[in-house]
PDB file of N, CA and C in Angstrom:
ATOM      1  N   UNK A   1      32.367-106.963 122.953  1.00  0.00           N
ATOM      2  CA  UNK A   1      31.098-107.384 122.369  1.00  0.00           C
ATOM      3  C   UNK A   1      31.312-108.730 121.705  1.00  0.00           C
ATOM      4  N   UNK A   2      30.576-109.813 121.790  1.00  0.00           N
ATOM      5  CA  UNK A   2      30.735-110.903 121.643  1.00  0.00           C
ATOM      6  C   UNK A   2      30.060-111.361 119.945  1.00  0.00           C
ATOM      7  N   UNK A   3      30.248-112.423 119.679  1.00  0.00           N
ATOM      8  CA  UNK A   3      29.460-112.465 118.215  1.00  0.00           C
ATOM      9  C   UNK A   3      27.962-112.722 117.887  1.00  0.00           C
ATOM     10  N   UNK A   4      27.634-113.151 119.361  1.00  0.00           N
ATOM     11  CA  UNK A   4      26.248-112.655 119.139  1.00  0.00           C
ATOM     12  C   UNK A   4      25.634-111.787 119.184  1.00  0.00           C
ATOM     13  N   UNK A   5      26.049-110.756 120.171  1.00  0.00           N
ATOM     14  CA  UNK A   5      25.913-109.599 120.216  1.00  0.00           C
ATOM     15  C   UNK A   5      25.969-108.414 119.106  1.00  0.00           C
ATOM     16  N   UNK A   6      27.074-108.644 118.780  1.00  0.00           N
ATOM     17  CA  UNK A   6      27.409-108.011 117.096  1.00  0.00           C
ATOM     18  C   UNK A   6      26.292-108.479 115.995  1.00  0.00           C
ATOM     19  N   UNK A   7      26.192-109.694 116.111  1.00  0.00           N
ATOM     20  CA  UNK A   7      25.156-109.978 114.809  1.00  0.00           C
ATOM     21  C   UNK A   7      23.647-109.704 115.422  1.00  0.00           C
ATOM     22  N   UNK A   8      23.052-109.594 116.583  1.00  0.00           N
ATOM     23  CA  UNK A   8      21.807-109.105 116.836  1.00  0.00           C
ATOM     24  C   UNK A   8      22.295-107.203 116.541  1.00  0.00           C
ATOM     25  N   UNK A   9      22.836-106.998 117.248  1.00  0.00           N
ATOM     26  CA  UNK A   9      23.570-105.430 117.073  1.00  0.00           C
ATOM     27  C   UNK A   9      22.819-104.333 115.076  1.00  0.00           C
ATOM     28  N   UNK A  10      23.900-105.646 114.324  1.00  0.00           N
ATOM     29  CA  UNK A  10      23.837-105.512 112.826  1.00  0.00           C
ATOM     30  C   UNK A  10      22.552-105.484 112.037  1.00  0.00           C
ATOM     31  N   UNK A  11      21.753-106.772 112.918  1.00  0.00           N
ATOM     32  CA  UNK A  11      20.758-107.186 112.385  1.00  0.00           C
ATOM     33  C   UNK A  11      19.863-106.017 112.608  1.00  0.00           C
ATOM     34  N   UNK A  12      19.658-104.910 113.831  1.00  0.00           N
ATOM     35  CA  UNK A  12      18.822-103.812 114.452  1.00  0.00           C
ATOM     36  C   UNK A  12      19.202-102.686 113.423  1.00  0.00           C
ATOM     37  N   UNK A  13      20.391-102.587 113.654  1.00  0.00           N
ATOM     38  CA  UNK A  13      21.215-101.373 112.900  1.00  0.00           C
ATOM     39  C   UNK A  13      20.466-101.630 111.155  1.00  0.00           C
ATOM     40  N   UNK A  14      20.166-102.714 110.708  1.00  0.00           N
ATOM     41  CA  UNK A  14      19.837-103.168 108.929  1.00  0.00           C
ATOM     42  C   UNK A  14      18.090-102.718 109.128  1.00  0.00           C
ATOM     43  N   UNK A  15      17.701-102.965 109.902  1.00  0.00           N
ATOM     44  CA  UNK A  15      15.963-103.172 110.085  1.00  0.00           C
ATOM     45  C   UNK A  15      15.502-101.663 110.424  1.00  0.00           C
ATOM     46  N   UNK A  16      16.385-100.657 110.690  1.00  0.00           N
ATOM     47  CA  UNK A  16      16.277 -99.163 111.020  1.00  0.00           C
ATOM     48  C   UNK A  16      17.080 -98.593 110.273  1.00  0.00           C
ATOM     49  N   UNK A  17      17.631 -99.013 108.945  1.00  0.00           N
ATOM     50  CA  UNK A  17      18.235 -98.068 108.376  1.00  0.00           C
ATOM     51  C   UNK A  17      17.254 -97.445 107.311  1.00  0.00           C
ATOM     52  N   UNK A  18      17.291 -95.919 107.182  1.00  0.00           N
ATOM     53  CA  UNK A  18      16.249 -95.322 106.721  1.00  0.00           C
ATOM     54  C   UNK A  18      16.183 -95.826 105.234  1.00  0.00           C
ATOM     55  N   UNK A  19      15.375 -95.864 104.543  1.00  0.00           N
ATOM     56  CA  UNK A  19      14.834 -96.466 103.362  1.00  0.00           C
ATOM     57  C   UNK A  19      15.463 -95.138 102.271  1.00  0.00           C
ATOM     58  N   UNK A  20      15.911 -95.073 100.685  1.00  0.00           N
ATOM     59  CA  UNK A  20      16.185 -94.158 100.093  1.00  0.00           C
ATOM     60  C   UNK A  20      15.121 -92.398  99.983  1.00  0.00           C
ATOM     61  N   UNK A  21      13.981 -93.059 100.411  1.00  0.00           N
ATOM     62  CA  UNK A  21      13.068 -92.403 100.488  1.00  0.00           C
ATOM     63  C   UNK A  21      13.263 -91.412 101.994  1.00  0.00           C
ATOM     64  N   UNK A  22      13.450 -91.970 102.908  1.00  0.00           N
ATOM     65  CA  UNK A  22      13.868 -90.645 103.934  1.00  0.00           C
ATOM     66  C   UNK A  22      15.625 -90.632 104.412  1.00  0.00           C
ATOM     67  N   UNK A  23      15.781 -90.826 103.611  1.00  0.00           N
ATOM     68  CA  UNK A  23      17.646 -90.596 103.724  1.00  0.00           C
ATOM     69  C   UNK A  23      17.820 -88.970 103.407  1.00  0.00           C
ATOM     70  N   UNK A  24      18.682 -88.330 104.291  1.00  0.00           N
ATOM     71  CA  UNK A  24      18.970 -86.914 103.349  1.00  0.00           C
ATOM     72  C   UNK A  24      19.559 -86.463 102.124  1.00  0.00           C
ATOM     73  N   UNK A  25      19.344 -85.834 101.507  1.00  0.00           N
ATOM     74  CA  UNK A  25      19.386 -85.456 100.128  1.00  0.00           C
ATOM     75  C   UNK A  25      20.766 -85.462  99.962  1.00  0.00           C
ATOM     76  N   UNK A  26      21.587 -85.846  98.744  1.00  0.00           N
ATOM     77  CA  UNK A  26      23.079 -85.927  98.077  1.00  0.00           C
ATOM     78  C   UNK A  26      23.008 -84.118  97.312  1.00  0.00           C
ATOM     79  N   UNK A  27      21.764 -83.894  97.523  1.00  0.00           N
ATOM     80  CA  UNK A  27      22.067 -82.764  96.156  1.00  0.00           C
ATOM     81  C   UNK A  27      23.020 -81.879  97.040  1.00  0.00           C
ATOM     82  N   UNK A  28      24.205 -81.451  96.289  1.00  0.00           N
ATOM     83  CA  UNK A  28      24.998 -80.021  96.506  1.00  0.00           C
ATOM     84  C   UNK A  28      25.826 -80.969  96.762  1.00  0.00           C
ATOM     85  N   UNK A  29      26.011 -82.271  97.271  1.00  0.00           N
ATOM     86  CA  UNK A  29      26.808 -83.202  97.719  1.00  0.00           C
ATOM     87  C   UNK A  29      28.075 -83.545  97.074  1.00  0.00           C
ATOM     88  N   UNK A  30      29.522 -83.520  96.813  1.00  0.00           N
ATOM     89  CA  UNK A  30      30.717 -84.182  96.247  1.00  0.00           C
ATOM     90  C   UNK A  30      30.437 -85.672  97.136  1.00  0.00           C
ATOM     91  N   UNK A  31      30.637 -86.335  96.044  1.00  0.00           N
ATOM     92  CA  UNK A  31      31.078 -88.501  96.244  1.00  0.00           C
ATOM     93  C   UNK A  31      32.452 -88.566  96.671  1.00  0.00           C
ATOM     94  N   UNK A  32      33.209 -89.178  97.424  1.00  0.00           N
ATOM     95  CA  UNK A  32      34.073 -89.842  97.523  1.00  0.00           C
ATOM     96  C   UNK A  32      34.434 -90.975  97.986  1.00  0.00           C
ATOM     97  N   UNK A  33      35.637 -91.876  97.132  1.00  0.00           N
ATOM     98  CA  UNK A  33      35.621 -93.558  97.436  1.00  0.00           C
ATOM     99  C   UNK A  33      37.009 -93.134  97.881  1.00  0.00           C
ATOM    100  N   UNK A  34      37.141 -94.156  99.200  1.00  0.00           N
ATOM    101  CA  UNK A  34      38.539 -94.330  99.112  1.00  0.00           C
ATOM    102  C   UNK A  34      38.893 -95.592  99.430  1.00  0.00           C
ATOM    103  N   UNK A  35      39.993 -96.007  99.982  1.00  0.00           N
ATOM    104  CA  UNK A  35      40.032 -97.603  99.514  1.00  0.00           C
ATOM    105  C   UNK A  35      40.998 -97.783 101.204  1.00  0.00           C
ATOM    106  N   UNK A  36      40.416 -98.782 101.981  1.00  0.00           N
ATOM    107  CA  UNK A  36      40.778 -98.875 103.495  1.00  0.00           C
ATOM    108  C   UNK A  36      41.082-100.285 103.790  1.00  0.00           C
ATOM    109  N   UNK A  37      41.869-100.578 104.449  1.00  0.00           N
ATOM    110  CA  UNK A  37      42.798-102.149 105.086  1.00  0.00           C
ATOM    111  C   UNK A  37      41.065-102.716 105.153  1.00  0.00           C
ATOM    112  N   UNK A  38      41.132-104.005 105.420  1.00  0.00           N
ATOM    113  CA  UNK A  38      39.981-104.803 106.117  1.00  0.00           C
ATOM    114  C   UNK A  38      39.555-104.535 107.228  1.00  0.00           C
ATOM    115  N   UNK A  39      40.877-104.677 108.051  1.00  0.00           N
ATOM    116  CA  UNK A  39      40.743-104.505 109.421  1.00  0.00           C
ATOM    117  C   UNK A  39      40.331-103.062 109.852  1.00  0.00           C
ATOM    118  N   UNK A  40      40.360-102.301 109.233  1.00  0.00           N
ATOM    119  CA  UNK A  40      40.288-100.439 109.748  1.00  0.00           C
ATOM    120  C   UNK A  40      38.689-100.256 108.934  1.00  0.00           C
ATOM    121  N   UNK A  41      38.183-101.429 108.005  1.00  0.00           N
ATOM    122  CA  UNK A  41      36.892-101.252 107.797  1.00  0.00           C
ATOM    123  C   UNK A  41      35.980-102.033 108.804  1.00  0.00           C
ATOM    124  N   UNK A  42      36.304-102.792 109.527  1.00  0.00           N
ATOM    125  CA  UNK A  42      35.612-103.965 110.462  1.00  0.00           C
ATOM    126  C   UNK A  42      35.891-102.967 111.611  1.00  0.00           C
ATOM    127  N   UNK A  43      36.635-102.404 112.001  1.00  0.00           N
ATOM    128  CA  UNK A  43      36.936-101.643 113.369  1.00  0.00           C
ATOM    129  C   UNK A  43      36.009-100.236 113.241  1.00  0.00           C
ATOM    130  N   UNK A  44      35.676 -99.727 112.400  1.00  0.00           N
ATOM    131  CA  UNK A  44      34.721 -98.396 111.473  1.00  0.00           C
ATOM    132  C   UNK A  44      33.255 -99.294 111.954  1.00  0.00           C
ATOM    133  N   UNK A  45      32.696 -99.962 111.374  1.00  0.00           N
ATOM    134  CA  UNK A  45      31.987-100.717 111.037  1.00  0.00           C
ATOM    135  C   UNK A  45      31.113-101.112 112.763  1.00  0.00           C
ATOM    136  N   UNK A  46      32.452-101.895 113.550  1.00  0.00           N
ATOM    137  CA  UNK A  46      32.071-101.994 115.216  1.00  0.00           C
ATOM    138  C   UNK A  46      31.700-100.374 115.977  1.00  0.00           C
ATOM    139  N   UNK A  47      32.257 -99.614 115.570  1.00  0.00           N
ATOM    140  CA  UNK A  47      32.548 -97.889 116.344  1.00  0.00           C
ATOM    141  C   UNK A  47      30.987 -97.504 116.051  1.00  0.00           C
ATOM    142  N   UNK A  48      30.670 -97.980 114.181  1.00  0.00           N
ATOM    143  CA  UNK A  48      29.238 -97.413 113.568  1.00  0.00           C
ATOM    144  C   UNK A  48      28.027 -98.081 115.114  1.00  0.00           C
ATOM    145  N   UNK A  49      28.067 -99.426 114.949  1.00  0.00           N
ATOM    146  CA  UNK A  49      27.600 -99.803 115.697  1.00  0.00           C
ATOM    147  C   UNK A  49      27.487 -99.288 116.875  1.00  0.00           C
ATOM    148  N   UNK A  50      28.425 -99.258 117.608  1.00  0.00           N
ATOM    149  CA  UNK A  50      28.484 -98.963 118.993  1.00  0.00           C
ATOM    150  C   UNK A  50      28.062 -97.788 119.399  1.00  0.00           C
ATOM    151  N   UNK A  51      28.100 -96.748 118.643  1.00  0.00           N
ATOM    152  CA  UNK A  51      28.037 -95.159 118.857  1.00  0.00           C
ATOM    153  C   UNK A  51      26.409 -94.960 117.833  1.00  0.00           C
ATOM    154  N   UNK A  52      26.066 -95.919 117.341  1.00  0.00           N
ATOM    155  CA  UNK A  52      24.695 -95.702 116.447  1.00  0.00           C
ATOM    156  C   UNK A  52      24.525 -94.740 115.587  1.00  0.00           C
ATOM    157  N   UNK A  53      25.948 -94.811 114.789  1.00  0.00           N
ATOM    158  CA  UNK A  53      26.201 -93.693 113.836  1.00  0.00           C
ATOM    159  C   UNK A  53      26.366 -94.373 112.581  1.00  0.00           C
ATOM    160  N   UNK A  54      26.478 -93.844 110.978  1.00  0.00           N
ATOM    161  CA  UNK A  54      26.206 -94.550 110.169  1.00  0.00           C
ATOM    162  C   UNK A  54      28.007 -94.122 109.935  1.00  0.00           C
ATOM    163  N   UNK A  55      28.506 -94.822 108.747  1.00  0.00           N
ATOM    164  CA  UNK A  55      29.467 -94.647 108.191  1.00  0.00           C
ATOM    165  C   UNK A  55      29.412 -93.235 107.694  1.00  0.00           C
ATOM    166  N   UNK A  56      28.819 -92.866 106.962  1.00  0.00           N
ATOM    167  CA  UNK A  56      28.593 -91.103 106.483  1.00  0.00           C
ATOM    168  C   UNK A  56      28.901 -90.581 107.536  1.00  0.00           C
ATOM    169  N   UNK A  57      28.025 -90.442 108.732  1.00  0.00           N
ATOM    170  CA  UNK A  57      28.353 -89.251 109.897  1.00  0.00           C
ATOM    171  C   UNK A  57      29.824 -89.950 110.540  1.00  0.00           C
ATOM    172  N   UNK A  58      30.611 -91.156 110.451  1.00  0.00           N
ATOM    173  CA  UNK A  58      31.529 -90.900 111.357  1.00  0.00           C
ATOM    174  C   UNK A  58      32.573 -90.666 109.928  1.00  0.00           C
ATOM    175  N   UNK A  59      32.520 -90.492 108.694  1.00  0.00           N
ATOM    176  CA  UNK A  59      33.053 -90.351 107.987  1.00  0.00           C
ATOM    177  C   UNK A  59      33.865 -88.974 108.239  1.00  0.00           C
ATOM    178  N   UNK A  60      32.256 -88.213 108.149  1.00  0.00           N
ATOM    179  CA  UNK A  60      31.976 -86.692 107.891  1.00  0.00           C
ATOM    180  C   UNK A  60      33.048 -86.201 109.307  1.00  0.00           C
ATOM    181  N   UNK A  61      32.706 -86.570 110.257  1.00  0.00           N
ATOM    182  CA  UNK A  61      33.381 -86.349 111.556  1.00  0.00           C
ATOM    183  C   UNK A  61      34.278 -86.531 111.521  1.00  0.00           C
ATOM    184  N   UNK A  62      35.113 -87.450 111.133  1.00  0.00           N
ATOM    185  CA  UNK A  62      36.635 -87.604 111.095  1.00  0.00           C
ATOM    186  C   UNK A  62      37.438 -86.200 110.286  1.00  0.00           C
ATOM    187  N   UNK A  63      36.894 -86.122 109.127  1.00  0.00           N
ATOM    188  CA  UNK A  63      37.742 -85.680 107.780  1.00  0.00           C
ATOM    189  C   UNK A  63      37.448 -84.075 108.691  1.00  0.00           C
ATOM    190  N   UNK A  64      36.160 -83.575 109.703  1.00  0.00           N
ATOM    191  CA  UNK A  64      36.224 -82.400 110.054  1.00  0.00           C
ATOM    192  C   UNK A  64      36.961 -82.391 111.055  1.00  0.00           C
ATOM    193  N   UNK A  65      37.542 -83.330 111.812  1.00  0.00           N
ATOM    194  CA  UNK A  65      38.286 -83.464 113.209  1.00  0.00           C
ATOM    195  C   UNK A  65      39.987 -83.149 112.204  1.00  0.00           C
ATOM    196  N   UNK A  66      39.995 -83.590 111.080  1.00  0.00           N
ATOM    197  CA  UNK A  66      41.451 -83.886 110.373  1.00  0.00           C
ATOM    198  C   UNK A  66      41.774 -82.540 109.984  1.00  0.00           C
ATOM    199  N   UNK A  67      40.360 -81.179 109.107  1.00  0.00           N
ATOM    200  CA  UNK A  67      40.750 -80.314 109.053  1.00  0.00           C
ATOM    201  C   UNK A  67      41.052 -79.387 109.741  1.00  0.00           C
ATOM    202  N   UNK A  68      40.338 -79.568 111.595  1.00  0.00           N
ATOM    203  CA  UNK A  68      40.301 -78.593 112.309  1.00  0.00           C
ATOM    204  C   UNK A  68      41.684 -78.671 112.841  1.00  0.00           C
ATOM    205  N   UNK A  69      42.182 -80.241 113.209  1.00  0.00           N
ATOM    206  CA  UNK A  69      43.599 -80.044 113.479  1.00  0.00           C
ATOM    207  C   UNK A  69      44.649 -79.197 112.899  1.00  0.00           C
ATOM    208  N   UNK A  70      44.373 -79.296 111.520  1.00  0.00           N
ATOM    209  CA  UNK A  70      45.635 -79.024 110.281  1.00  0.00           C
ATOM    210  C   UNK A  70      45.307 -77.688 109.962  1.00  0.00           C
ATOM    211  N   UNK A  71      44.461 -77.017 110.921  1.00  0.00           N
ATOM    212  CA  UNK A  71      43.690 -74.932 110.448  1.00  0.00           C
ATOM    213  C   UNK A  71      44.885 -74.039 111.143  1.00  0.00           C
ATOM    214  N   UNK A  72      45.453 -74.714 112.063  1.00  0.00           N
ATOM    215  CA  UNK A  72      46.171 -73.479 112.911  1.00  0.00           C
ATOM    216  C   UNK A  72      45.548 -73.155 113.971  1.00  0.00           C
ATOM    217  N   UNK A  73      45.979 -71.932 114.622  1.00  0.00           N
ATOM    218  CA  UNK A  73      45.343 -71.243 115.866  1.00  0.00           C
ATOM    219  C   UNK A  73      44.883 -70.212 115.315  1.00  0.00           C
TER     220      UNK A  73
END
């Protein structure tokens, strides 16, 4: 994907992101920050894009892909 592409991409992805008003609810929700290289946030960031997923859902997806590995059989 080229840099124009990416910045029309970003610009779609900003103009459709749901407003606080229809975002889903935090209640019952735990926060967590964690702190990531540049590069592994810019590579997150292209994937969000590409797959039209927000950071939350590929967040959420990872950390459940990390526990299902580490459950056993």
């Amino acid at each position: 994907m080229g840099k124009t592409d990416l910045g029309a991409a970003l610009r779609r992805a900003k103009s459709t992101t749901p407003t606080t008003a229809t975002r889903p609810s935090r209640a019952g929700k735990k926060g967590m920050l964690i702190h990531i290289d540049p590069a592994l946030s810019r590579r997150l960031k292209h994937l969000a894009v590409d797959e039209d997923k927000t950071l939350q859902q590929l967040g959420v997806e990872a950390l459940e892909m990390l526990l299902a590995s580490r459950s056993g059989p």
